[in-house]
N, C-alpha and C. Protein backbone atom coordinates (compact mmCIF):
# COMPACT_ATOMS: atom_id res chain seq x y z
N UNK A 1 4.59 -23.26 4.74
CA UNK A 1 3.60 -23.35 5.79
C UNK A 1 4.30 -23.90 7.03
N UNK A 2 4.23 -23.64 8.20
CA UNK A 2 4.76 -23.96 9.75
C UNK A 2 3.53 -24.44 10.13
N UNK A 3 4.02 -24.59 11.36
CA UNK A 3 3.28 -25.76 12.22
C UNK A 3 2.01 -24.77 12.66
N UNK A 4 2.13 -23.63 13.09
CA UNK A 4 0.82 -22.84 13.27
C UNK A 4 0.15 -22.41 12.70
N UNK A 5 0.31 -22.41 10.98
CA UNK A 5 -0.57 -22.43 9.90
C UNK A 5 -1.58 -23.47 9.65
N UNK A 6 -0.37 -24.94 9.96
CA UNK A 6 -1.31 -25.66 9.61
C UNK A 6 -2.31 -26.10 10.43
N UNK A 7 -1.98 -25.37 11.96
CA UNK A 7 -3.61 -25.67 12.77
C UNK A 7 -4.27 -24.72 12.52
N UNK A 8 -4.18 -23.61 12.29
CA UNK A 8 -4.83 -22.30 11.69
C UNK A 8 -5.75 -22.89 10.50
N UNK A 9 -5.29 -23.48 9.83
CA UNK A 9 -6.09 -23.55 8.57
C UNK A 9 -6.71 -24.91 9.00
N UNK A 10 -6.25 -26.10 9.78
CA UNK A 10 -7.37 -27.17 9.85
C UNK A 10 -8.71 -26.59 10.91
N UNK A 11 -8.31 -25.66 11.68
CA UNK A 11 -8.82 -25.46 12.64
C UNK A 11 -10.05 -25.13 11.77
N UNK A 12 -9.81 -23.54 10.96
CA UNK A 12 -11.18 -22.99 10.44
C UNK A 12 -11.94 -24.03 9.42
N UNK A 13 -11.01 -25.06 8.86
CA UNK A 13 -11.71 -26.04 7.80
C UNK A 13 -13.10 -26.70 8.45
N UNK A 14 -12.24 -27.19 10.29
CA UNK A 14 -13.25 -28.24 10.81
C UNK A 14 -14.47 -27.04 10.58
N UNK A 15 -14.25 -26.05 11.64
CA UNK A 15 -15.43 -25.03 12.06
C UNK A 15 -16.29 -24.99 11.14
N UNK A 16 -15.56 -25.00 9.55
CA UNK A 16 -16.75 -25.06 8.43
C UNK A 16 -17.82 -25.65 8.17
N UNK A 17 -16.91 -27.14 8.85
CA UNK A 17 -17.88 -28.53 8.85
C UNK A 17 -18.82 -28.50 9.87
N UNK A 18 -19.00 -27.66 11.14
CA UNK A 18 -19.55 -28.13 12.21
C UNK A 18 -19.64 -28.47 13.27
N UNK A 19 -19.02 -30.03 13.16
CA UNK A 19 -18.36 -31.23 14.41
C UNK A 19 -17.36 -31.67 13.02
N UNK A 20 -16.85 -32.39 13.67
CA UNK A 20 -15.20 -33.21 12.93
C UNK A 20 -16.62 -34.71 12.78
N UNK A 21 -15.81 -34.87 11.96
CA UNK A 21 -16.55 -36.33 10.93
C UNK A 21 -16.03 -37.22 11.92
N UNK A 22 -16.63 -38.42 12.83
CA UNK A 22 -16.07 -39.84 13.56
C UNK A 22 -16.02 -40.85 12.73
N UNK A 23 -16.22 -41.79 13.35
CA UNK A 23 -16.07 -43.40 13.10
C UNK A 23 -17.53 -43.81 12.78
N UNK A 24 -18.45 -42.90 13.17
CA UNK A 24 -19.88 -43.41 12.81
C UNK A 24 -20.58 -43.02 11.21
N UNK A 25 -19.26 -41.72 10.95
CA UNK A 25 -19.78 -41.20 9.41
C UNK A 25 -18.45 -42.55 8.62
N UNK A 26 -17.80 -42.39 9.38
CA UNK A 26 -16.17 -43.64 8.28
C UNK A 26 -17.28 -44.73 7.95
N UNK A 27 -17.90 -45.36 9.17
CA UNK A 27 -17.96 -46.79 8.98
C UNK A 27 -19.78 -46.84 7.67
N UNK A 28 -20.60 -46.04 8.18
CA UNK A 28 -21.49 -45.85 7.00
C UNK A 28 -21.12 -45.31 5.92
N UNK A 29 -20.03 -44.60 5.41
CA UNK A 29 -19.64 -44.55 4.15
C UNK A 29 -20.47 -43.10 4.05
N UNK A 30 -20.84 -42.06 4.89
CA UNK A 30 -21.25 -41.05 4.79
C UNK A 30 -19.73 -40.06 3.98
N UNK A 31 -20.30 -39.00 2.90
CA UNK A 31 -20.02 -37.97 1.98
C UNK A 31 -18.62 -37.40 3.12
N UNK A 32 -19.47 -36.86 3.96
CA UNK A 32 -18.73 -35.91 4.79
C UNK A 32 -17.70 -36.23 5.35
N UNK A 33 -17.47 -37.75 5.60
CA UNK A 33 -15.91 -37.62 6.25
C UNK A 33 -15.19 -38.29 4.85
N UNK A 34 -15.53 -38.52 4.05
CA UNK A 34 -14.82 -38.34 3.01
C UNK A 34 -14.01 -36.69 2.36
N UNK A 35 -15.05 -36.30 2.47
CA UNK A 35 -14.68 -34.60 1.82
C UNK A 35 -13.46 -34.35 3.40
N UNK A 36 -14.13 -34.82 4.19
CA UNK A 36 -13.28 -33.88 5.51
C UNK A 36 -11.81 -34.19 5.40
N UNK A 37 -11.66 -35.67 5.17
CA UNK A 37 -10.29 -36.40 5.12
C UNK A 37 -9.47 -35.89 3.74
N UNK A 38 -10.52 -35.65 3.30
CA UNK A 38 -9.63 -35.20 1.28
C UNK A 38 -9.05 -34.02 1.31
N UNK A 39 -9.79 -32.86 2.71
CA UNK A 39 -9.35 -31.71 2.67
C UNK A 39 -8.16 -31.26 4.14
N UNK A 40 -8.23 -32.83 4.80
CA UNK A 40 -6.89 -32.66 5.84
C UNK A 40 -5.87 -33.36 5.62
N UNK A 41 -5.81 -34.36 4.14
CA UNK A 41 -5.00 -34.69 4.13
C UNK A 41 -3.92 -33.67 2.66
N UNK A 42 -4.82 -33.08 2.18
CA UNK A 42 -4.50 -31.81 1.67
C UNK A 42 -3.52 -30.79 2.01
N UNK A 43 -3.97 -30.49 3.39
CA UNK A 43 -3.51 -29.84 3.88
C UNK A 43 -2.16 -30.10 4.63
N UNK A 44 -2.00 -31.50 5.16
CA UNK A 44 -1.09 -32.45 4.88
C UNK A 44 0.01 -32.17 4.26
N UNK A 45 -0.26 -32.26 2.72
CA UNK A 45 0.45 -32.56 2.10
C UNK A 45 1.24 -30.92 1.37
N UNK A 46 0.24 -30.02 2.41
CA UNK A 46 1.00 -28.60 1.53
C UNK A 46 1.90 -28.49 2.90
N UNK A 47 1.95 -29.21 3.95
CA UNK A 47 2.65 -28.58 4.81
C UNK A 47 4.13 -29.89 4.88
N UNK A 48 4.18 -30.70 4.84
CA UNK A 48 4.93 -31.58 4.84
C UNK A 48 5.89 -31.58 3.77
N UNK A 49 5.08 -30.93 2.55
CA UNK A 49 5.84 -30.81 1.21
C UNK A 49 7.71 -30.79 1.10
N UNK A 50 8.03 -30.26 2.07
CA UNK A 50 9.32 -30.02 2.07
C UNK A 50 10.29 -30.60 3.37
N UNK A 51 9.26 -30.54 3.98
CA UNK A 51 9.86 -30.97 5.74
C UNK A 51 10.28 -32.46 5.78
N UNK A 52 9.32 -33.35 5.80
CA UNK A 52 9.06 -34.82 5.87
C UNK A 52 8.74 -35.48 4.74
N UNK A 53 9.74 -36.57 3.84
CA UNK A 53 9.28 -37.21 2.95
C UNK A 53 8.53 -38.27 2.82
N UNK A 54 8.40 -39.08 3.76
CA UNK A 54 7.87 -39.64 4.40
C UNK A 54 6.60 -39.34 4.77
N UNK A 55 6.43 -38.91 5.37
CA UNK A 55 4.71 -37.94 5.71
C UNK A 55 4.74 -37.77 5.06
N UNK A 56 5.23 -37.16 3.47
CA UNK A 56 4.75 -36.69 2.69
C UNK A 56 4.05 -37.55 1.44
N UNK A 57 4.43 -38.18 1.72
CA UNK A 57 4.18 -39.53 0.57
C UNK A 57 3.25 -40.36 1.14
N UNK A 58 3.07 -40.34 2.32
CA UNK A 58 2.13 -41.43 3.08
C UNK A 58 0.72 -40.16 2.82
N UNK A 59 0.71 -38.49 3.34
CA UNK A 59 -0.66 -38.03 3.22
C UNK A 59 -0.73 -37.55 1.38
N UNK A 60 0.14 -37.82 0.44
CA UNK A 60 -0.10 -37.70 -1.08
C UNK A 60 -0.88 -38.69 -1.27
N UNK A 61 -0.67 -39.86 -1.00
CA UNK A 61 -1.23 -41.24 -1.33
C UNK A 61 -2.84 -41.12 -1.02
N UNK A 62 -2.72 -41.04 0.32
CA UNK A 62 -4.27 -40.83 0.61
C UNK A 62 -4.90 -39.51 -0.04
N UNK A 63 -4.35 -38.33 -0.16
CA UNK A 63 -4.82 -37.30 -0.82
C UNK A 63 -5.47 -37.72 -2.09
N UNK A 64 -4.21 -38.23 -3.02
CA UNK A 64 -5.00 -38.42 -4.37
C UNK A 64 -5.93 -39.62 -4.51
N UNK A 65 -5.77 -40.67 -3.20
CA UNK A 65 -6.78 -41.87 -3.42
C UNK A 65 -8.49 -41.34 -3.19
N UNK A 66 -8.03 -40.74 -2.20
CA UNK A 66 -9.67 -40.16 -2.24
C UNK A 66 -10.15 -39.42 -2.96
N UNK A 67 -8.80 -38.56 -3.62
CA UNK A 67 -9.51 -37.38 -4.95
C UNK A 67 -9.64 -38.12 -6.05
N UNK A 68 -9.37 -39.85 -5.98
CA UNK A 68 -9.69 -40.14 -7.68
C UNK A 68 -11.43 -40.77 -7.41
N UNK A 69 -11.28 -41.06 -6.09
CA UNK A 69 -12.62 -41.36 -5.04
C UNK A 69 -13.71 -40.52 -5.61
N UNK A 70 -13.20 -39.38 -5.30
CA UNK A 70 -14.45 -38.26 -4.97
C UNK A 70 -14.74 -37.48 -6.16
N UNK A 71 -13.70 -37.28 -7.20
CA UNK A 71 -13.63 -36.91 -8.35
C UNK A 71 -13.61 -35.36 -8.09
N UNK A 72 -12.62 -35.13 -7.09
CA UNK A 72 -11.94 -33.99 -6.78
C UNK A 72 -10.43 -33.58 -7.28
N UNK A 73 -10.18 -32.47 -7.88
CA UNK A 73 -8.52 -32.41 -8.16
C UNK A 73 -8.43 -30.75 -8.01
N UNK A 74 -8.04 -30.99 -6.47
CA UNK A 74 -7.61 -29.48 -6.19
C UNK A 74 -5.88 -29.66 -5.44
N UNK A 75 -5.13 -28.36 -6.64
CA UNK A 75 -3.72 -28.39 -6.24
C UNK A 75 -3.66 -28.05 -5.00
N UNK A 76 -2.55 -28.56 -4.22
CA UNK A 76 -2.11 -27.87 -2.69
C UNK A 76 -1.91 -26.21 -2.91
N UNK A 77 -1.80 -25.69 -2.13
CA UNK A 77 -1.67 -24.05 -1.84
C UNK A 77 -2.51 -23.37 -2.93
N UNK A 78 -3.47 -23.66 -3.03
CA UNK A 78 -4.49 -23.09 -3.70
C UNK A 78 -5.56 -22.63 -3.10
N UNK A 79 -6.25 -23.31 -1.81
CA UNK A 79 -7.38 -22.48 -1.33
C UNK A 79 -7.03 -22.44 0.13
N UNK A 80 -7.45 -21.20 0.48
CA UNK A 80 -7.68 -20.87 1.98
C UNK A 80 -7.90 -21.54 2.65
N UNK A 81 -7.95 -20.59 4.39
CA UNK A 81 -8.40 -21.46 5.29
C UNK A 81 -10.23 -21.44 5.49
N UNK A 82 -11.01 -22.31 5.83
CA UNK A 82 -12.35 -22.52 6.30
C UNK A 82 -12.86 -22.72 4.70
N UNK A 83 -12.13 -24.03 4.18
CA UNK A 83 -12.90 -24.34 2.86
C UNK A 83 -13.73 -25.58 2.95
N UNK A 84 -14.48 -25.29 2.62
CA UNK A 84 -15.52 -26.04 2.76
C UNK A 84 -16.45 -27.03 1.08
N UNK A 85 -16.95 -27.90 1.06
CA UNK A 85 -17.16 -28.65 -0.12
C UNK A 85 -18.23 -29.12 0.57
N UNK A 86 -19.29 -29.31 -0.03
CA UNK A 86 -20.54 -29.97 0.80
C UNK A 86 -21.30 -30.73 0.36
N UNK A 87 -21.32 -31.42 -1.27
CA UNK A 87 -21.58 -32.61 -1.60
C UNK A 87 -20.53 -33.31 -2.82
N UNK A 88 -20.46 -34.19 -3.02
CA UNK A 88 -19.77 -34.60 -3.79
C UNK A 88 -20.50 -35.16 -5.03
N UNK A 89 -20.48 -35.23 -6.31
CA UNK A 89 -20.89 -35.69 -7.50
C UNK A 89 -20.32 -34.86 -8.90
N UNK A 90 -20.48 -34.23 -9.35
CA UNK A 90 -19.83 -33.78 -10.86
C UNK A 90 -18.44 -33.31 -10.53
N UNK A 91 -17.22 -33.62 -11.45
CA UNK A 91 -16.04 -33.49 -11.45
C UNK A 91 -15.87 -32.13 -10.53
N UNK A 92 -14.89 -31.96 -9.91
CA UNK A 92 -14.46 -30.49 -9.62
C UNK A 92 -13.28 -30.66 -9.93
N UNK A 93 -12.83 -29.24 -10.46
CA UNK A 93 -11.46 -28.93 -10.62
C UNK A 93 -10.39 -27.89 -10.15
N UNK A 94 -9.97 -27.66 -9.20
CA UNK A 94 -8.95 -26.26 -8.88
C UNK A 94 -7.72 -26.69 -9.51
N UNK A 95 -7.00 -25.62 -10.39
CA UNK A 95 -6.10 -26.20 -11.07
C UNK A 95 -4.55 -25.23 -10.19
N UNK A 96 -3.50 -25.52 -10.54
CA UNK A 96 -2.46 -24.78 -9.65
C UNK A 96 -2.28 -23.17 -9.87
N UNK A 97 -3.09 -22.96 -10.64
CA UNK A 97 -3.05 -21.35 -10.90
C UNK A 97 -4.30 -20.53 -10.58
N UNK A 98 -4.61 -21.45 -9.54
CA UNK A 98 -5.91 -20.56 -8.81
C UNK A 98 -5.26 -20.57 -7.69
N UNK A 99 -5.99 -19.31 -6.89
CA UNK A 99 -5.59 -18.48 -5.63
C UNK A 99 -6.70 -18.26 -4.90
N UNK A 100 -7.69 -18.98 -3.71
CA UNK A 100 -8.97 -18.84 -3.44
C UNK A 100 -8.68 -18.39 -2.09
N UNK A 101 -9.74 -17.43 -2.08
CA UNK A 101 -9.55 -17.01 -0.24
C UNK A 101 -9.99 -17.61 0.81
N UNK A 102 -10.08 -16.81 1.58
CA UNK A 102 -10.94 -17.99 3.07
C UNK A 102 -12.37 -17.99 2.92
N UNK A 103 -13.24 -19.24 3.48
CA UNK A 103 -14.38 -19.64 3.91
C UNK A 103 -15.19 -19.52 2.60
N UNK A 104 -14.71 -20.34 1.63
CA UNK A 104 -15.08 -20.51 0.49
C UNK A 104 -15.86 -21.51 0.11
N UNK A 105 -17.05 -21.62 -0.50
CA UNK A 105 -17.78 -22.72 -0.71
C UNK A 105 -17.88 -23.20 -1.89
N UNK A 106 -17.88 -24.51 -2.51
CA UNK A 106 -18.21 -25.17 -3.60
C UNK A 106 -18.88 -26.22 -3.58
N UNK A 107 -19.30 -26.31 -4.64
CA UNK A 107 -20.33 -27.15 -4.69
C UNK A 107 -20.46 -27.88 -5.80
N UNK A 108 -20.78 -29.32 -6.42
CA UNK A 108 -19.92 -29.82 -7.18
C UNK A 108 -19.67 -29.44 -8.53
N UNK A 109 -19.40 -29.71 -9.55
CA UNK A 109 -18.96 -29.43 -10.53
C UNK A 109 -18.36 -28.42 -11.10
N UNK A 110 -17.26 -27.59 -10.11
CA UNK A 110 -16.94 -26.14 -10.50
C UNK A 110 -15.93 -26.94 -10.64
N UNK A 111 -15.43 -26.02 -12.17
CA UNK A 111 -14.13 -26.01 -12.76
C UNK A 111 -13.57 -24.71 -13.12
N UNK A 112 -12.13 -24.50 -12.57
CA UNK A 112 -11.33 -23.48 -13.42
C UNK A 112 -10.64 -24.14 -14.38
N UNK A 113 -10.62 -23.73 -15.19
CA UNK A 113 -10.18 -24.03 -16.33
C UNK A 113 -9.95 -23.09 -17.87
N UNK A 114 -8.68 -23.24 -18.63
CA UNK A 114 -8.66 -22.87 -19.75
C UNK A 114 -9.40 -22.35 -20.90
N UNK A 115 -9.49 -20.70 -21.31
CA UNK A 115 -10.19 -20.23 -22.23
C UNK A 115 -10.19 -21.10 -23.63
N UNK A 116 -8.81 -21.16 -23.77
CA UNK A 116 -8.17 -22.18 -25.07
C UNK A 116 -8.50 -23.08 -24.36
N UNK A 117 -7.60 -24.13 -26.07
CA UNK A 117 -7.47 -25.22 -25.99
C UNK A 117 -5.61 -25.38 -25.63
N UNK A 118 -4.84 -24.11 -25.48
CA UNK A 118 -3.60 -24.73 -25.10
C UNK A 118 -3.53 -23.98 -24.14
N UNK A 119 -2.91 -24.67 -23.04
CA UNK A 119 -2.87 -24.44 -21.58
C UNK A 119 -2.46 -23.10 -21.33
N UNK A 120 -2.98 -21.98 -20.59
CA UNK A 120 -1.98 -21.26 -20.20
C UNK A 120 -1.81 -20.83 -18.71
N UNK A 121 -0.90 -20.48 -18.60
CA UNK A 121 -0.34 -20.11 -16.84
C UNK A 121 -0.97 -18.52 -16.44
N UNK A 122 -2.63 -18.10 -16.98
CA UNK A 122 -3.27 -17.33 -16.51
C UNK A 122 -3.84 -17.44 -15.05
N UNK A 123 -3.25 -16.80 -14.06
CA UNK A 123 -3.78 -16.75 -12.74
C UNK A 123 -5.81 -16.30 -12.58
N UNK A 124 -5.89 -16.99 -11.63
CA UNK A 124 -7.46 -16.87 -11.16
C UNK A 124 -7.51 -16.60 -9.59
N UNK A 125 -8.08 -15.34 -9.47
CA UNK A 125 -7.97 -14.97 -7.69
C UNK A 125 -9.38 -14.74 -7.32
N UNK A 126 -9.54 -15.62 -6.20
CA UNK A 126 -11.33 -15.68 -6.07
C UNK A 126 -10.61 -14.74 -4.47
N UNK A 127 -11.68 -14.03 -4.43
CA UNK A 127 -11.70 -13.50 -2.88
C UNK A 127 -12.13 -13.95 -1.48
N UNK A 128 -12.30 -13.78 -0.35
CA UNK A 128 -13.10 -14.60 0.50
C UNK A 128 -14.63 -14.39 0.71
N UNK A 129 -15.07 -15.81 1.48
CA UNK A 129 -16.34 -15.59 1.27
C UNK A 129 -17.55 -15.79 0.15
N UNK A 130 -16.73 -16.31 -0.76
CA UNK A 130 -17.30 -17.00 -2.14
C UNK A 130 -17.96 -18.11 -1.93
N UNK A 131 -19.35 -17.99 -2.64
CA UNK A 131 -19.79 -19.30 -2.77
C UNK A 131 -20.13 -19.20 -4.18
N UNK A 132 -19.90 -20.65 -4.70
CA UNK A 132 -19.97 -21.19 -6.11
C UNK A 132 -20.95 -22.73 -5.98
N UNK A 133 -21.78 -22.01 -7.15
CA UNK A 133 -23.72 -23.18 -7.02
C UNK A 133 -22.91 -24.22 -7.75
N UNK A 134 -23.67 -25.38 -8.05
CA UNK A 134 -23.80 -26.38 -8.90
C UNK A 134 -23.04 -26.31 -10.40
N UNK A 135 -22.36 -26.44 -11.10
CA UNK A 135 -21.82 -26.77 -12.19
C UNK A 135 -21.06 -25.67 -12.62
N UNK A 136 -20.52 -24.91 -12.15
CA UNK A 136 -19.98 -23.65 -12.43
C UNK A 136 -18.98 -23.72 -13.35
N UNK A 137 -18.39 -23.10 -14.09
CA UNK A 137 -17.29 -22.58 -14.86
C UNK A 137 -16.49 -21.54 -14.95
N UNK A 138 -15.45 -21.43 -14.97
CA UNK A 138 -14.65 -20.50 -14.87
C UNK A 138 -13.66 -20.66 -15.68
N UNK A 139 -13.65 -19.55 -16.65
CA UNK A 139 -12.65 -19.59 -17.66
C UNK A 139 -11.93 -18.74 -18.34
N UNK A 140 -10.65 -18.61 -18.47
CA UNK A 140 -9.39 -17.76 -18.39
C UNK A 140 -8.73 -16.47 -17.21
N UNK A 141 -8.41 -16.00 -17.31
CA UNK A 141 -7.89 -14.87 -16.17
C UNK A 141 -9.37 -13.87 -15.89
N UNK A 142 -9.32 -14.47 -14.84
CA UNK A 142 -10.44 -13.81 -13.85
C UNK A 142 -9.95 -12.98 -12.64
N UNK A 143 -10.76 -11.91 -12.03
CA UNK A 143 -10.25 -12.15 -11.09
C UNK A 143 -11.85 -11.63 -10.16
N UNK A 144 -11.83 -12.57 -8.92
CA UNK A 144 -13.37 -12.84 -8.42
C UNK A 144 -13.86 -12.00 -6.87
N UNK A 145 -14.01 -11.34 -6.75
CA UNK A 145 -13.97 -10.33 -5.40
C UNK A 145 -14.63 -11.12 -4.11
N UNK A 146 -14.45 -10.44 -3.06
CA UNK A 146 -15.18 -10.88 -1.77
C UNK A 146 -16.69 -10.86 -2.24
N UNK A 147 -17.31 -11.91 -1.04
CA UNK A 147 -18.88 -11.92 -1.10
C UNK A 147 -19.37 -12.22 -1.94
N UNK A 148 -18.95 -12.89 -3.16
CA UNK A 148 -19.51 -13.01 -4.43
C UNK A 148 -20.43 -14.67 -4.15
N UNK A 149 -21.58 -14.21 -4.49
CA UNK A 149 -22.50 -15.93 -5.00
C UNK A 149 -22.57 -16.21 -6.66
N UNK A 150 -22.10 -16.96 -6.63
CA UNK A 150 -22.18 -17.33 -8.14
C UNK A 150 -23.03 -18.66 -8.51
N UNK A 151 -24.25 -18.18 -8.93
CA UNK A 151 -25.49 -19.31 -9.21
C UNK A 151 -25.07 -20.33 -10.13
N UNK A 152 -26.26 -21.03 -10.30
CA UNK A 152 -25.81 -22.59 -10.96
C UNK A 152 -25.66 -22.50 -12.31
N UNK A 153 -24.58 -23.52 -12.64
CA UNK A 153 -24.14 -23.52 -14.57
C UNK A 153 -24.19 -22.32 -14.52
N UNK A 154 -23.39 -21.34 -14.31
CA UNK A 154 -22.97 -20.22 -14.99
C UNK A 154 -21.71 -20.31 -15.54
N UNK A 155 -21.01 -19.40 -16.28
CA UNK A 155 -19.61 -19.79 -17.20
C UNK A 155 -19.49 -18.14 -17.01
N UNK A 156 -18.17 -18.01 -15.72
CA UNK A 156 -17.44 -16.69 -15.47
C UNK A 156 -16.40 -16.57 -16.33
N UNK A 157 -16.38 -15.48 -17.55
CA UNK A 157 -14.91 -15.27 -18.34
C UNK A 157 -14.87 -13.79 -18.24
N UNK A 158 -15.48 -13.25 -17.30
CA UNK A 158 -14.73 -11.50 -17.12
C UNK A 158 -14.72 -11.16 -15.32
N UNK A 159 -14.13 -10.26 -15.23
CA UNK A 159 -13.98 -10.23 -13.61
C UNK A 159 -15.25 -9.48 -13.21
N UNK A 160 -15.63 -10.00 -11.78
CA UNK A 160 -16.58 -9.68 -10.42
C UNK A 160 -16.42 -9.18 -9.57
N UNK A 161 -16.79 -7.70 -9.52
CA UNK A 161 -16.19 -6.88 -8.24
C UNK A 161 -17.43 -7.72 -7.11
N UNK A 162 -16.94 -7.11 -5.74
CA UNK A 162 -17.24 -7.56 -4.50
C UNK A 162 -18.80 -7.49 -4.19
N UNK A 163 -19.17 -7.81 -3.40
CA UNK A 163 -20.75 -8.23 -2.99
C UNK A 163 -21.57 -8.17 -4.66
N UNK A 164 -21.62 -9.36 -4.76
CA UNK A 164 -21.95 -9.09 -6.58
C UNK A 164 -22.93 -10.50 -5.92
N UNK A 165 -24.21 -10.75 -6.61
CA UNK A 165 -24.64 -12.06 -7.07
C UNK A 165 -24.81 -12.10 -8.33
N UNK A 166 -24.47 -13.41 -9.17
CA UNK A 166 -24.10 -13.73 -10.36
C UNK A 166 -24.99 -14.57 -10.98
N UNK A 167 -25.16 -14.92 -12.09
CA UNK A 167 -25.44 -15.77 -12.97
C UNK A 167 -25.78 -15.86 -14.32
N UNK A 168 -26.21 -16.69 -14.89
CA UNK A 168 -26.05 -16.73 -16.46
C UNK A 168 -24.76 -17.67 -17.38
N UNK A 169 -25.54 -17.88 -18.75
CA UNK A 169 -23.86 -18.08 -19.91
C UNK A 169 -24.32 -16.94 -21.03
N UNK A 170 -23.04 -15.98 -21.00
CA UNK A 170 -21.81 -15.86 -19.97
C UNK A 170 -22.62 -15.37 -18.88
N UNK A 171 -21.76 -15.38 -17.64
CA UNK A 171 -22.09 -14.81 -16.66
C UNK A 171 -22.50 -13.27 -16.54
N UNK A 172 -23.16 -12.59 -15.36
CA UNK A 172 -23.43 -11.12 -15.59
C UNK A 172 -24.21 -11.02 -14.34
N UNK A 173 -23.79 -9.61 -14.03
CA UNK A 173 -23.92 -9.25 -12.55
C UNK A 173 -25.88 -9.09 -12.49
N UNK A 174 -26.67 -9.96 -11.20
CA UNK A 174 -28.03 -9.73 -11.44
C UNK A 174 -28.06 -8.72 -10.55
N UNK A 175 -27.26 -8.46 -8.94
CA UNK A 175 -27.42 -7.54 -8.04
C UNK A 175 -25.98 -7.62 -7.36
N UNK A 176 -26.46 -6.23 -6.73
CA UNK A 176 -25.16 -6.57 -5.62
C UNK A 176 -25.57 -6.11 -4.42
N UNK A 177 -25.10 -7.04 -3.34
CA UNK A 177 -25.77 -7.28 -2.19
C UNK A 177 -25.84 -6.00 -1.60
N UNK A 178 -26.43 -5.68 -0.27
CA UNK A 178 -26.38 -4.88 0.47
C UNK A 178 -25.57 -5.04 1.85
């Protein structure tokens, strides 16, 4: 990542949010500049990764302090630009073998995660434009198309072509948009 990526990608993150989080959401302890800071210092830390060790260790620190905070654990270079998170409460998980596109939404408790019980290095490619409801699941090699809504507690283990809305266990296509 270069230096014009990484305003590229904070740029569309803020836009997601709105306005940029101040000193009036820091000092009340408001959600949102928590999520905002978890996802620029993120970004941080995918761009510094190699350049600055220093920076790099100073925005890791804060990265993972707020993700043990927020009960967030999403790997660097895993999601796009204009990602967005909009409340915080049940675990979330992006693990390093997911690939998410731009202007992606979640919402808490989505996990990718393992069909088994022993790990494997199966890739997961969500497309852009995804939004994912309340408690979601996702499990083994998927792969998730543009436009897709995926409703609450559902458990995705086969792939979703594009403008699809979803839901169910297992999951299963109810419509697809127009």
């Amino acid at each position: 990542m270069n230096k014009t990526e990484l305003k590229y990608y904070l740029l569309n993150d803020l836009k997601r949010f709105g306005s940029r989080p101040g000193l009036k959401d820091r000092f009340l302890h408001n959600e949102v500049w928590y999520i905002f800071n978890y996802i620029k210092h993120l970004r941080y830390v995918e761009y510094y990764k190699d350049k600055n060790r220093l920076l790099f260790l100073w925005h890791f620190f804060r990265y993972k302090r707020l993700g043990f905070k927020l009960h967030l654990t999403i790997y660097p270079n895993t999601v796009g630009p204009g990602f967005r998170i909009y409340h915080i409460g049940d675990f979330t998980h992006i693990g390093p073998n997911v690939k998410i596109g731009k202007n992606c939404t979640l919402l808490p408790g989505v996990v990718f995660g393992n069909k088994y019980e022993k790990s494997d290095d199966s890739q997961v490619y969500v497309g852009d434009n995804c939004y994912f409801g309340l408690g979601v699941k996702i499990f083994g090699q998927v792969k998730i198309g543009n436009n897709v809504t995926i409703g609450a507690n559902a458990v995705v283990t086969k792939d979703i072509p594009d403008n699809a809305i979803v839901g169910g266990i297992p999951a299963k296509i109810i419509r697809l948009k127009q």
